[in-house]
N, C-alpha and C. Protein backbone atom coordinates (compact mmCIF):
# COMPACT_ATOMS: atom_id res chain seq x y z
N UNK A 1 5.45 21.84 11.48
CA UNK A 1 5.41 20.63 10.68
C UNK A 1 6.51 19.68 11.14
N UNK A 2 6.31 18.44 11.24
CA UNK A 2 6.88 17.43 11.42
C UNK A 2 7.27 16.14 10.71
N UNK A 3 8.52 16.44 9.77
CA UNK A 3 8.48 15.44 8.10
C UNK A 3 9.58 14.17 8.54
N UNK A 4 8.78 13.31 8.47
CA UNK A 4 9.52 11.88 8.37
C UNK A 4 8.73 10.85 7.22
N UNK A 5 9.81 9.96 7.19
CA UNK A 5 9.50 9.35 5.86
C UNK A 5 8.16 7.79 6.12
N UNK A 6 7.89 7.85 7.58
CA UNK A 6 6.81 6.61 7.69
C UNK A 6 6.84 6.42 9.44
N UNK A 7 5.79 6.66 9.81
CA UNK A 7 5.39 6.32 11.27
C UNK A 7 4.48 5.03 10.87
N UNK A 8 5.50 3.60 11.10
CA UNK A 8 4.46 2.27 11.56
C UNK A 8 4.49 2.13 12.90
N UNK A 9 3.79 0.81 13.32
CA UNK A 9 3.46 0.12 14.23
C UNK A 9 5.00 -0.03 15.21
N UNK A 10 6.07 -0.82 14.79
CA UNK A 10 7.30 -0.83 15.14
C UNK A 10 8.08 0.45 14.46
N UNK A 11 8.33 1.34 15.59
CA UNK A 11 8.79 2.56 15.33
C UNK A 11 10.46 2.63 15.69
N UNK A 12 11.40 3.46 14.83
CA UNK A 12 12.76 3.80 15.54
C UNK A 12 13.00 4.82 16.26
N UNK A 13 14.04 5.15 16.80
CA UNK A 13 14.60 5.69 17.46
C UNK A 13 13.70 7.32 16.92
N UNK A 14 14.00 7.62 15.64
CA UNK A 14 13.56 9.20 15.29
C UNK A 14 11.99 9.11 15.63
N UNK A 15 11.54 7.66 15.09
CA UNK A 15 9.99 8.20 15.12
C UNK A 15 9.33 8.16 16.22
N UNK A 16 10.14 7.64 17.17
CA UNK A 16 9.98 7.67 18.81
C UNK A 16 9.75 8.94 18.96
N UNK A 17 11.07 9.87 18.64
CA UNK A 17 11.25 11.35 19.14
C UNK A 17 10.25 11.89 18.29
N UNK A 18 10.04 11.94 17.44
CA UNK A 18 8.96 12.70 16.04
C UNK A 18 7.66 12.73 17.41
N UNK A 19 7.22 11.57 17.85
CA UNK A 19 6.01 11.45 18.51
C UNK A 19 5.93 12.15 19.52
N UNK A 20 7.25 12.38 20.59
CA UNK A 20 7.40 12.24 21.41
C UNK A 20 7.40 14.32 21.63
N UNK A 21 8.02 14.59 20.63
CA UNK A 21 8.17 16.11 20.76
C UNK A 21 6.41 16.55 20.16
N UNK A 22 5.80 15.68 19.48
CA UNK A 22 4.05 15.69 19.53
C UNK A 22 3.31 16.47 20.29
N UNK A 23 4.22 15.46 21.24
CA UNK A 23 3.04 15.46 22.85
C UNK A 23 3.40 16.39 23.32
N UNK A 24 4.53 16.82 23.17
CA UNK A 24 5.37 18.16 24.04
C UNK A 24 4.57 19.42 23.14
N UNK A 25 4.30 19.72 22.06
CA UNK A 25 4.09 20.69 21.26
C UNK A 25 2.71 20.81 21.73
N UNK A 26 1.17 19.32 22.00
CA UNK A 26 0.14 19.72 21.90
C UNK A 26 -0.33 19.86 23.76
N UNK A 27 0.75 19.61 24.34
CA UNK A 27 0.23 19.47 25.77
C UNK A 27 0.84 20.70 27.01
N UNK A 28 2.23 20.40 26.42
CA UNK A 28 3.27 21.99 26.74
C UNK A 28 2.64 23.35 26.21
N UNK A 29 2.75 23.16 24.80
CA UNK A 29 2.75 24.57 24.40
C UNK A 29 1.39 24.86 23.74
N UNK A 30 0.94 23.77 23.86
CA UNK A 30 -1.00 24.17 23.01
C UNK A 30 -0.63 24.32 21.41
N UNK A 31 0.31 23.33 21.28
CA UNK A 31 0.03 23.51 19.97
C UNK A 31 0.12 22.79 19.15
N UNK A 32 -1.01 22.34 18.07
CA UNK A 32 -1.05 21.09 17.45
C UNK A 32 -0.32 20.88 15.99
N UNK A 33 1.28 20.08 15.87
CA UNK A 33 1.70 20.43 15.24
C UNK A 33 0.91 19.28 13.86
N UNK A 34 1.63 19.69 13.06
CA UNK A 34 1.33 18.30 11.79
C UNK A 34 1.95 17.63 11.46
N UNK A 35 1.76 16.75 11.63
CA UNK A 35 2.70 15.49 10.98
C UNK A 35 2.16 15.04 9.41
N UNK A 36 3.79 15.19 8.65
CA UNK A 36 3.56 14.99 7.25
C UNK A 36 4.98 13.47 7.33
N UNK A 37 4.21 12.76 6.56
CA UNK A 37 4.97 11.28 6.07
C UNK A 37 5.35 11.36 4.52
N UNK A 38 6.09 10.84 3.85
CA UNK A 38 6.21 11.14 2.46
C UNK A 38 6.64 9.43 1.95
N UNK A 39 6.91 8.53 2.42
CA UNK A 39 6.68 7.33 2.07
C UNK A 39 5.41 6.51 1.97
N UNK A 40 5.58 5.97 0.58
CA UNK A 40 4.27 5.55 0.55
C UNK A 40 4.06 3.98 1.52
N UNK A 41 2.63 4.02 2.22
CA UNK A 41 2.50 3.20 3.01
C UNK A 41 1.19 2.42 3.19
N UNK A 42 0.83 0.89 2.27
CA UNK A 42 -0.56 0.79 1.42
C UNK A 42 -1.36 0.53 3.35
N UNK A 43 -0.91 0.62 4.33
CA UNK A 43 -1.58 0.35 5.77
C UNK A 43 -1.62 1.49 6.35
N UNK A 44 -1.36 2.87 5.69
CA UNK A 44 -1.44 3.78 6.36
C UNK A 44 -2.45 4.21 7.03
N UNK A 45 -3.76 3.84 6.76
CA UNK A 45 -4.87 4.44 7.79
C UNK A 45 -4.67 3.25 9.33
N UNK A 46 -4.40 2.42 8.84
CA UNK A 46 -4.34 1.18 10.02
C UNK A 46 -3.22 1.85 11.10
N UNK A 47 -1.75 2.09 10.84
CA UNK A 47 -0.86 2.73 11.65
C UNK A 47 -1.56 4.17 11.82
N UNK A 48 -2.06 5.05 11.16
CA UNK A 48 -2.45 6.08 11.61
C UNK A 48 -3.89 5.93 13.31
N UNK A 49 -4.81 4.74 12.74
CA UNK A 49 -5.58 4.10 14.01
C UNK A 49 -4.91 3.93 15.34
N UNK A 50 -3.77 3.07 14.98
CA UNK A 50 -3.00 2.57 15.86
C UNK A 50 -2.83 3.63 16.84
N UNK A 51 -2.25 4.34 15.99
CA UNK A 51 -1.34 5.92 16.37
C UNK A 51 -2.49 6.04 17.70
N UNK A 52 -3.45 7.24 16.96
CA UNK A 52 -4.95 7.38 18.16
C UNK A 52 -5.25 6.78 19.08
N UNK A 53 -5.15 5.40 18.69
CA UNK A 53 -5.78 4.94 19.84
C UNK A 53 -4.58 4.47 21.27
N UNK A 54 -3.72 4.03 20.79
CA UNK A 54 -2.60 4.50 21.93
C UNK A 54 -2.03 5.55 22.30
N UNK A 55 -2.85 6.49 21.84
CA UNK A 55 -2.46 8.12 22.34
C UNK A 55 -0.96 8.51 21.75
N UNK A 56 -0.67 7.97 20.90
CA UNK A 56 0.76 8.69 20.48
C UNK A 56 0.56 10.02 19.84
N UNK A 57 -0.77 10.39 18.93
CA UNK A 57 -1.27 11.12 18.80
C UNK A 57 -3.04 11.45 18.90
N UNK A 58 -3.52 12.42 18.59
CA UNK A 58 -4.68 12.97 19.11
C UNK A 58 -5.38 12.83 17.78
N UNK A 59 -6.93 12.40 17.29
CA UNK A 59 -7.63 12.53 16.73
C UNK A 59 -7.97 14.15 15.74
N UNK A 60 -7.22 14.69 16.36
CA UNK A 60 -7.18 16.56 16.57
C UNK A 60 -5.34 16.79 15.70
N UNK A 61 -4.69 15.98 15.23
CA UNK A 61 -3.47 15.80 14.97
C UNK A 61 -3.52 15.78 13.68
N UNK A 62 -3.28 16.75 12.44
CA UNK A 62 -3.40 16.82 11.17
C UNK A 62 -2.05 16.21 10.74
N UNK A 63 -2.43 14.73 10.01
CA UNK A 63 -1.35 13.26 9.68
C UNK A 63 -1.82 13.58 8.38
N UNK A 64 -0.66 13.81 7.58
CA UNK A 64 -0.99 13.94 5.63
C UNK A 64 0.38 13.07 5.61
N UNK A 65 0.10 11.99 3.85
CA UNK A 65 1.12 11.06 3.74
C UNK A 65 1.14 11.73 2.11
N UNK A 66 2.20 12.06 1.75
CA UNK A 66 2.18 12.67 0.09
C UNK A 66 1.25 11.69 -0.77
N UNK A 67 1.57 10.19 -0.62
CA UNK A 67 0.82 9.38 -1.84
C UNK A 67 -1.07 9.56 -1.27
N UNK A 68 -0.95 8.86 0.17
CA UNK A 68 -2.33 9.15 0.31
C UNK A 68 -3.29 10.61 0.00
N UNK A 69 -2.69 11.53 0.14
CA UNK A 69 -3.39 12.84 -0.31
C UNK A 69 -3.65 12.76 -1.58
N UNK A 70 -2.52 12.44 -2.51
CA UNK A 70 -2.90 12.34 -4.09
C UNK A 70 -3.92 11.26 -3.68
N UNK A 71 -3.76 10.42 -3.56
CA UNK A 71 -4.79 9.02 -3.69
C UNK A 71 -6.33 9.17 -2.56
N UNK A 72 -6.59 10.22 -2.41
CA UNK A 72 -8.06 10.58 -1.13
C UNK A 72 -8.12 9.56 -0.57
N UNK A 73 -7.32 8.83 0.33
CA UNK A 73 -7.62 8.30 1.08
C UNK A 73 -8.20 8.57 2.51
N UNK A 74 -9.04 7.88 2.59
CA UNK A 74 -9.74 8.43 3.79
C UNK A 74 -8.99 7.53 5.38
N UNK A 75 -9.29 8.76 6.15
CA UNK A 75 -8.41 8.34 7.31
C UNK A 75 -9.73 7.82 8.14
N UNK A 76 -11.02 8.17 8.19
CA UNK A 76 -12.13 7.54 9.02
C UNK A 76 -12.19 6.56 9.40
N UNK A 77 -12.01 5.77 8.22
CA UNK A 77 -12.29 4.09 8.30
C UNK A 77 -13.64 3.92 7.58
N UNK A 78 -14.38 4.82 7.78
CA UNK A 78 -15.61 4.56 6.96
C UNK A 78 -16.07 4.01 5.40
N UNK A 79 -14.63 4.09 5.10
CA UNK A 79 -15.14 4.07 3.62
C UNK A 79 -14.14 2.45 3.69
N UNK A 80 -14.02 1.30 3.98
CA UNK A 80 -13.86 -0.30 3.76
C UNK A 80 -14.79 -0.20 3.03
N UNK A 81 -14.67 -1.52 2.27
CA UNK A 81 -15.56 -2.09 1.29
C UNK A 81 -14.61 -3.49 0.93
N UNK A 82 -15.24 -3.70 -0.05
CA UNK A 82 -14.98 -4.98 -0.52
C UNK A 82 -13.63 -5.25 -1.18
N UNK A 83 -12.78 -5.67 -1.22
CA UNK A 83 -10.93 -5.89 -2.02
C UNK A 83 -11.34 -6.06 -3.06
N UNK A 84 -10.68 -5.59 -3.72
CA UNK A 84 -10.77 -6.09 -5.42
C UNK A 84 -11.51 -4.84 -6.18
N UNK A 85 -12.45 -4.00 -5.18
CA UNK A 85 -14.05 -3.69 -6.01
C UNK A 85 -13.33 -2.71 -7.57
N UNK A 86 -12.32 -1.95 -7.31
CA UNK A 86 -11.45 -1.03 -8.22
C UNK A 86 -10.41 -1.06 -8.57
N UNK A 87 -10.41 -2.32 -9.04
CA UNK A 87 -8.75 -3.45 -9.64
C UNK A 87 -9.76 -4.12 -10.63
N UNK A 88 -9.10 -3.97 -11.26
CA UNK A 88 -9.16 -5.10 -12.92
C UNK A 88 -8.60 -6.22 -12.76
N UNK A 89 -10.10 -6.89 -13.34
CA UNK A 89 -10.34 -8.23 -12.54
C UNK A 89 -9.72 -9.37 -14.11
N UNK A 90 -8.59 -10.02 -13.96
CA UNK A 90 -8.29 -11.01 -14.96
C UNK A 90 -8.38 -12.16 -14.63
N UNK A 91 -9.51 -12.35 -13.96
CA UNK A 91 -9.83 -14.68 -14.17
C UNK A 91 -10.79 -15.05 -15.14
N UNK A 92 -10.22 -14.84 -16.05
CA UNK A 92 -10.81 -15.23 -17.51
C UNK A 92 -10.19 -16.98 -17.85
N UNK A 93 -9.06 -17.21 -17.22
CA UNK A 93 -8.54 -18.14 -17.52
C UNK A 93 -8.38 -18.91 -16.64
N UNK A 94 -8.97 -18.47 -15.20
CA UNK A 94 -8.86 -19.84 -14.08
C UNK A 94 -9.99 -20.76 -14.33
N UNK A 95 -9.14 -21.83 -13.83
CA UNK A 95 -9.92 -23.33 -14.20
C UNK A 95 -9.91 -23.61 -12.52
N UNK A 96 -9.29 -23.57 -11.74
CA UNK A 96 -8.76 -23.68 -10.57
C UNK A 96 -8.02 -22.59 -9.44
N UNK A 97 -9.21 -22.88 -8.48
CA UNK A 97 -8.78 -21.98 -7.17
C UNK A 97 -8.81 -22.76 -5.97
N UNK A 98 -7.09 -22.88 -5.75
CA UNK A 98 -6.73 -23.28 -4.33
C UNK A 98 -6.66 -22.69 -3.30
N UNK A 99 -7.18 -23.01 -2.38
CA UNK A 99 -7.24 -22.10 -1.04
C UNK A 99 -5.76 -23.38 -0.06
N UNK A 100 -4.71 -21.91 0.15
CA UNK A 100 -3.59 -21.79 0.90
C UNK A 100 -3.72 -22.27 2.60
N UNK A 101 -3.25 -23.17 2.61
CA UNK A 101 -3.26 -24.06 4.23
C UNK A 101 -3.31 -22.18 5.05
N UNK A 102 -4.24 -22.69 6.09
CA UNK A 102 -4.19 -21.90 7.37
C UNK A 102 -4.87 -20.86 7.09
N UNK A 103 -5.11 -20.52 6.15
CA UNK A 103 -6.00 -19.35 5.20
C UNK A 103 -5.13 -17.80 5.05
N UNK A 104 -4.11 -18.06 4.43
CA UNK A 104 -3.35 -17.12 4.56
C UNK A 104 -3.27 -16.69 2.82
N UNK A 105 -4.29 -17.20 1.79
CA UNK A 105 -4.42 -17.14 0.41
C UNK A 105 -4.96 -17.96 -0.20
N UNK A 106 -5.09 -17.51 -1.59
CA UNK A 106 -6.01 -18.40 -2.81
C UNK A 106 -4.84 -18.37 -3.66
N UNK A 107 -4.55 -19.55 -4.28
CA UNK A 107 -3.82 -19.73 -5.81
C UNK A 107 -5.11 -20.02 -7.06
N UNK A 108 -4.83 -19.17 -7.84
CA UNK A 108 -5.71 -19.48 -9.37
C UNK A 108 -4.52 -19.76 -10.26
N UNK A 109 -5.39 -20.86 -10.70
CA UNK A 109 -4.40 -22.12 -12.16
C UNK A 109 -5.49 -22.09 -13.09
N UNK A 110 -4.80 -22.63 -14.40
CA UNK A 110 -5.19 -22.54 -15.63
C UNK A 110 -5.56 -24.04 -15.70
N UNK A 111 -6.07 -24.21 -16.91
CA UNK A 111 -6.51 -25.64 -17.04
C UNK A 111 -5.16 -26.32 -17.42
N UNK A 112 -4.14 -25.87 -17.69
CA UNK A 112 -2.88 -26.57 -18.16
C UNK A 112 -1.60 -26.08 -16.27
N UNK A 113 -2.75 -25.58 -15.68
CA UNK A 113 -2.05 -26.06 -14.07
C UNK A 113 -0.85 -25.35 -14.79
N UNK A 114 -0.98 -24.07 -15.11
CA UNK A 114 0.39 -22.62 -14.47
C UNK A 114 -0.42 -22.01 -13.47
N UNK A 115 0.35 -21.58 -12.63
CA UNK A 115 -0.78 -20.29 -11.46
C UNK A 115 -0.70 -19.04 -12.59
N UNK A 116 -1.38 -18.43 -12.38
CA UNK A 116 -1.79 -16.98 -12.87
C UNK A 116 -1.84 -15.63 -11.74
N UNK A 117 -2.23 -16.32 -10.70
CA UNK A 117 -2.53 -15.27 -9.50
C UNK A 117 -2.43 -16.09 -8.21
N UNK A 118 -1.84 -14.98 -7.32
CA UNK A 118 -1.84 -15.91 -6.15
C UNK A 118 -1.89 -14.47 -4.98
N UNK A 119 -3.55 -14.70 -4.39
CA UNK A 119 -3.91 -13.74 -3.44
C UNK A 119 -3.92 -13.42 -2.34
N UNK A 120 -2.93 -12.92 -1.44
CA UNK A 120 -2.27 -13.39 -0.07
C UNK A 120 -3.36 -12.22 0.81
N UNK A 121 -3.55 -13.20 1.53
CA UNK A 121 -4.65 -12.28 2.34
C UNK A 121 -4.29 -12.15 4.06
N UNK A 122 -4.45 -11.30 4.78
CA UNK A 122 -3.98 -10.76 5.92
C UNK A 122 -5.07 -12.01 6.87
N UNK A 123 -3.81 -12.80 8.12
CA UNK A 123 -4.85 -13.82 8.22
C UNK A 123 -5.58 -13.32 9.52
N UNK A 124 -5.67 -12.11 10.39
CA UNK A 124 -5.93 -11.43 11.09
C UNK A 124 -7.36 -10.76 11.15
N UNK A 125 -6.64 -10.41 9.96
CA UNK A 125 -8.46 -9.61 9.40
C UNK A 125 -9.22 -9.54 8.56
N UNK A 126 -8.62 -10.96 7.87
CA UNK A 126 -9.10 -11.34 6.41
C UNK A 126 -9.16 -10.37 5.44
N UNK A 127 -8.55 -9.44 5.38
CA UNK A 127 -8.19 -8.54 4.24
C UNK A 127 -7.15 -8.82 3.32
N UNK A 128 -7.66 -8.64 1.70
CA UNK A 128 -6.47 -9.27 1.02
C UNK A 128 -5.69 -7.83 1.34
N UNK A 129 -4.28 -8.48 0.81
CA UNK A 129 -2.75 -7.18 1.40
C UNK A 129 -2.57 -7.38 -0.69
N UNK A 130 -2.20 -8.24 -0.90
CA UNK A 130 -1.72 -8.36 -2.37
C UNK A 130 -1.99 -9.27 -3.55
N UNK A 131 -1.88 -8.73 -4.37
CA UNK A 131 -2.27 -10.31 -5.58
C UNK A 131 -0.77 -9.98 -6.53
N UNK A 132 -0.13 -11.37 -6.23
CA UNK A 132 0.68 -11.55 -6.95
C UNK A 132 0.13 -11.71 -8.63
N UNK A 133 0.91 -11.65 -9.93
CA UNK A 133 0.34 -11.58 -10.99
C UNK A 133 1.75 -12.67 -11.60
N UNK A 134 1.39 -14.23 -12.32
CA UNK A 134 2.41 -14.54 -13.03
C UNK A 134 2.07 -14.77 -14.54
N UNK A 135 3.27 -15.02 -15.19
CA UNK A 135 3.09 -15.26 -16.54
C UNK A 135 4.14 -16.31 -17.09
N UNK A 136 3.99 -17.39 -17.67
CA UNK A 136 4.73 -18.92 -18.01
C UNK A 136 6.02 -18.84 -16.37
N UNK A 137 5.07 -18.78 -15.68
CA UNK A 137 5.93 -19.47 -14.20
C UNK A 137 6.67 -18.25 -13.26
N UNK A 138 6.43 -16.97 -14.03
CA UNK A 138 7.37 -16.05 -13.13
C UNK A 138 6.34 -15.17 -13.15
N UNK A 139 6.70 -14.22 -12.18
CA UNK A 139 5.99 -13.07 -11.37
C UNK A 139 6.39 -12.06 -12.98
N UNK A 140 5.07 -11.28 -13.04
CA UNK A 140 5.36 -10.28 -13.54
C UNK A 140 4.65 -8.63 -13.43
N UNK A 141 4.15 -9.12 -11.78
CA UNK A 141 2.76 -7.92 -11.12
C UNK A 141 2.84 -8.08 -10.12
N UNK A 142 2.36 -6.96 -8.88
CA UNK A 142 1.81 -7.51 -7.56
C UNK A 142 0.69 -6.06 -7.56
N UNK A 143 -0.45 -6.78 -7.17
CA UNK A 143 -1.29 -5.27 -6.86
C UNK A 143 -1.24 -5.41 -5.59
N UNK A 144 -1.76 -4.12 -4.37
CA UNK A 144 -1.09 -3.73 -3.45
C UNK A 144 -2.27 -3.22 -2.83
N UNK A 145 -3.18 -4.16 -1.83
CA UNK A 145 -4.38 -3.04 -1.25
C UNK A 145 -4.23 -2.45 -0.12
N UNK A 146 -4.77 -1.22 0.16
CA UNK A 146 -5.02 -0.15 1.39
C UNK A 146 -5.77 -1.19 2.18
N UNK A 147 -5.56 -0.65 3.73
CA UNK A 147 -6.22 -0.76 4.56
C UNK A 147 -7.42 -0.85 4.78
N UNK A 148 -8.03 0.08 3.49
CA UNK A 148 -9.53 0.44 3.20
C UNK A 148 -10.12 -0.98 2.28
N UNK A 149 -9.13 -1.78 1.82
CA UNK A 149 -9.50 -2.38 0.79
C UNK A 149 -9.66 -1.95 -1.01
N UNK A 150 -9.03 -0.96 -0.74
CA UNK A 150 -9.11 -0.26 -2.28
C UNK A 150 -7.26 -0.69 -3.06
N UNK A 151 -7.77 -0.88 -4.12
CA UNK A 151 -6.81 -1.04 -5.09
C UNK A 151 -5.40 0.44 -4.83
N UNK A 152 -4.66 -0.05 -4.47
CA UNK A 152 -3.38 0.97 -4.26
C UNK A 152 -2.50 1.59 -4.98
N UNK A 153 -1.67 0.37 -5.36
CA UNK A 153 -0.34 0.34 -6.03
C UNK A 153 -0.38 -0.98 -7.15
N UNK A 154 0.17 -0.71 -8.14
CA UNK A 154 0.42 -1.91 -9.17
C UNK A 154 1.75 -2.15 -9.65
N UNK A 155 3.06 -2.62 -9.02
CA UNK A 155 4.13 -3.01 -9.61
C UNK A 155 4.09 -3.88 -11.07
N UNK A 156 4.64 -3.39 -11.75
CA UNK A 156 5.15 -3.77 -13.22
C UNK A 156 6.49 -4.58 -12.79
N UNK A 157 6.66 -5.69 -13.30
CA UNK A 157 7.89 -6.70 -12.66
C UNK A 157 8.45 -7.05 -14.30
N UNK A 158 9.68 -7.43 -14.74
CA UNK A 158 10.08 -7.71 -16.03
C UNK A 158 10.58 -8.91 -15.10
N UNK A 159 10.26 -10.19 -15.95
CA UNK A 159 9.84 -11.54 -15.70
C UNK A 159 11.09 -12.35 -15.79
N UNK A 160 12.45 -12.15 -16.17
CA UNK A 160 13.39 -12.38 -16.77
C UNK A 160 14.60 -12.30 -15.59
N UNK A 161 14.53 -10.43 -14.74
CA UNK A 161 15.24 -10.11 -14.34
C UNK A 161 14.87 -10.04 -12.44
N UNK A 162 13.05 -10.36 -12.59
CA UNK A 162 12.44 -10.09 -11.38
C UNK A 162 12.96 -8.59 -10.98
N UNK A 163 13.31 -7.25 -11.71
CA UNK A 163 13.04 -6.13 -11.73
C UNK A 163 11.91 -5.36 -11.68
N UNK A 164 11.81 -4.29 -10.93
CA UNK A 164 10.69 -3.48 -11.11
C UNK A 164 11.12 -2.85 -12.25
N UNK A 165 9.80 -2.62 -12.79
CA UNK A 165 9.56 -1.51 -14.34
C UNK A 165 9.10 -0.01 -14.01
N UNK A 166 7.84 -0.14 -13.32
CA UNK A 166 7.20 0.88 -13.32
C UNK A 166 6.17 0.77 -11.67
N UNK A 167 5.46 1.05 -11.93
CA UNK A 167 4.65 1.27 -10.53
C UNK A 167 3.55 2.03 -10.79
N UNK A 168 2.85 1.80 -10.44
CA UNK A 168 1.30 2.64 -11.17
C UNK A 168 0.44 3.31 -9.49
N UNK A 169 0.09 4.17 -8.73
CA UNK A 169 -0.31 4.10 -8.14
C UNK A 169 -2.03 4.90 -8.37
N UNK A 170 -2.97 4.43 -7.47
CA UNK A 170 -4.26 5.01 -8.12
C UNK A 170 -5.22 5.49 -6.76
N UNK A 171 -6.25 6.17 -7.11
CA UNK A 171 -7.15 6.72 -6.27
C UNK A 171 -7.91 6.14 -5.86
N UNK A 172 -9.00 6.40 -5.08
CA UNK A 172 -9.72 5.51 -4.30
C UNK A 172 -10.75 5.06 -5.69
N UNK A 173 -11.28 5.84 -6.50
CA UNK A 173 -11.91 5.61 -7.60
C UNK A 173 -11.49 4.57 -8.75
N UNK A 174 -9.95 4.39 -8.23
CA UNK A 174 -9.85 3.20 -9.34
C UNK A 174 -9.07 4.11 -10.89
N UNK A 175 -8.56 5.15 -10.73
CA UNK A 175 -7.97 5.67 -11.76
C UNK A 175 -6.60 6.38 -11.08
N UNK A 176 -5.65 5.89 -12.46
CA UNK A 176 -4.27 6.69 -12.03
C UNK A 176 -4.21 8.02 -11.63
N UNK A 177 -3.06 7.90 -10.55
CA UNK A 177 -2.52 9.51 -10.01
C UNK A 177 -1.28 9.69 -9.86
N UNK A 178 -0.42 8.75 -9.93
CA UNK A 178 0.94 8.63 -9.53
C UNK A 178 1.23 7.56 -10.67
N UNK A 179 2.64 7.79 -11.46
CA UNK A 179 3.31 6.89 -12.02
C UNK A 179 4.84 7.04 -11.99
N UNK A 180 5.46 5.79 -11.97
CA UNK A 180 7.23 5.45 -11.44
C UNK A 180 7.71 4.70 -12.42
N UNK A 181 8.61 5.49 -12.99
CA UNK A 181 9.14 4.26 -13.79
C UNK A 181 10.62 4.16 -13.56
N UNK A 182 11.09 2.96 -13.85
CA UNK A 182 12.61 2.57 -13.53
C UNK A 182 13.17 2.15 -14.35
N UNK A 183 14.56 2.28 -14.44
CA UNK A 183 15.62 1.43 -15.15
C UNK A 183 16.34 0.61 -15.04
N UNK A 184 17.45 -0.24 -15.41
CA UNK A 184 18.12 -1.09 -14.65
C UNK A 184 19.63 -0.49 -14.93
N UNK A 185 20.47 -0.58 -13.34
CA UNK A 185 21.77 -0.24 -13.56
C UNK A 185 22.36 -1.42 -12.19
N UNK A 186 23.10 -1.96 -13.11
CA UNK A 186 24.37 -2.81 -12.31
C UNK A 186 23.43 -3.76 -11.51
N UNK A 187 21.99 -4.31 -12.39
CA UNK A 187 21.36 -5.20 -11.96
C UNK A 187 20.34 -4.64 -10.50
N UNK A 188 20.31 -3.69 -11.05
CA UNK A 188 19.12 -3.14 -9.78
C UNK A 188 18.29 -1.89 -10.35
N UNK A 189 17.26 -2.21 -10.04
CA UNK A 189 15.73 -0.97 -10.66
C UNK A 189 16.24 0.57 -9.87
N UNK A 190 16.15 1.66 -10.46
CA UNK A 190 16.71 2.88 -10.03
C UNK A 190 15.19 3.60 -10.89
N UNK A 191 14.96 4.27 -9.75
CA UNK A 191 13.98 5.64 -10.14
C UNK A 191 14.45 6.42 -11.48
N UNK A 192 13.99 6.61 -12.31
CA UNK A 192 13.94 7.16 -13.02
C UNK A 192 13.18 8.67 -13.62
N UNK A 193 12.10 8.50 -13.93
CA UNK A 193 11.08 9.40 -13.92
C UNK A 193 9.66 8.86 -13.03
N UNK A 194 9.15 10.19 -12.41
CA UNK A 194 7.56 10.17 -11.63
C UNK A 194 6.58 10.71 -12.16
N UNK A 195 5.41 10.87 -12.62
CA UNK A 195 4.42 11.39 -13.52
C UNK A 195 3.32 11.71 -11.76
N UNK A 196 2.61 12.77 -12.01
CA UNK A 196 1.59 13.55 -11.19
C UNK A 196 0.64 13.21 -12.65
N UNK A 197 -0.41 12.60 -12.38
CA UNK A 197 -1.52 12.45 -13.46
C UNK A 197 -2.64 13.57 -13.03
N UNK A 198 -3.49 14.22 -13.96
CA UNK A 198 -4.18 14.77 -13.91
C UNK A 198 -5.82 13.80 -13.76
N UNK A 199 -7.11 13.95 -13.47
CA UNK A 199 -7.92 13.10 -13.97
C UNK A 199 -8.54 12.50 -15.44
C-alpha cells in the first residue's frame, strides 16, 4: 500500500516518488501495489484519468480515495450525467439569470436584484465545478461537483464570519455519507466532530 494525502495533475516532490516507486513495484518486481489517497478530491476521477493515460499508473493499479469509496464513485467515467441531477434545486426565487462574460458562469437574482446563486462552471469542459449559495449579500453555501457531475460536497458558511460550519458530503445517489462539523477558535474553523452516516 501506498498512502498519500492527494495525487493531482501538478504533483510534488513525494507524489513524484509515490508514482515513481509504482513503476518500480509493477515493472521490477511484478507487483501491483495500491495506491490509497485520503484527501478529499471533488476531480478525483479526472486526476485518476490523467494518471492512466500518461502512464504514471496502469489501468490494473487499485487507486481508493477514503471520501470517494464512502461516496461510490465510479472511476469508469461511465456514469457523467447531467450537474445538478442530485442537488436540491432552490430557484424558486430567481427573476434573473446572468450569464458571466467568457462563459465561465451564471448569476441568479431576485426580483429586488440580490444574487442568490452564482454557478461557476469549468470553461474547458463545460462542467459546472460549484454553486456558490448567498443570503442578504454574503455567501452562506458552496455545493461542490465531481468530475462525474454528481452533487459532492455542501459547505455550510456562517455569513457574518465567512467561516465554515459544517460540510455535508453525499453519494452518488444524492444522500448523506459523510458529515464535518467545525468550530471557531482565534477566528478560524477547526474540525471538530466527523459523522460516518449509515443509509
Amino acid at each position: 500500500f501506498f498512502l498519500y494525502l492527494a495525487i493531482k495533475k501538478k504533483r510534488n516532490g513525494i507524489a513524484r516518488a509515490l508514482l515513481t516507486r509504482t513503476e518500480v513495484f509493477r515493472h521490477k518486481l511484478g507487483i501491483e501495489p495500491v495506491i490509497v489517497t485520503a484527501d478529499y478530491d471533488r476531480e478525483l476521477v479526472e486526476h485518476y484519468h490523467y494518471l492512466v493515460k500518461n502512464q504514471y499508473i496502469s489501468e490494473q493499479t487499485p487507486y481508493l480515495n477514503m471520501y470517494a469509496d464512502f461516496q461510490g464513485t465510479d472511476f469508469s467515467g461511465s456514469s457523467l450525467h447531467a450537474a445538478g441531477s442530485n442537488s436540491p434545486d432552490g430557484n424558486d426565487d430567481v427573476a434573473e439569470v446572468e450569464v458571466v462574460s467568457g462563459g465561465g458562469g451564471r448569476k441568479f437574482w431576485t426580483e429586488e436584484r440580490q444574487l442568490i446563486k452564482y454557478e461557476i462552471i469549468d470553461p474547458i469542459s463545460g462542467r459546472l465545478r460549484f454553486i456558490n449559495l448567498f443570503a442578504n449579500k454574503k455567501i452562506v453555501g458552496r455545493l461542490h461537483y465531481d468530475s462525474n457531475g454528481f452533487l459532492s460536497r455542501k459547505e455550510y458558511i456562517e455569513p457574518e464570519s465567512g467561516l465554515k460550519v459544517s460540510d455535508t458530503y453525499f453519494r452518488v445517489d444524492g444522500t448523506p455519507v459523510i458529515e464535518k462539523h467545525f468550530y471557531r477558535k482565534n477566528d478560524r474553523a477547526v474540525l471538530g466532530t466527523i459523522y460516518i452516516l449509515d443509509r
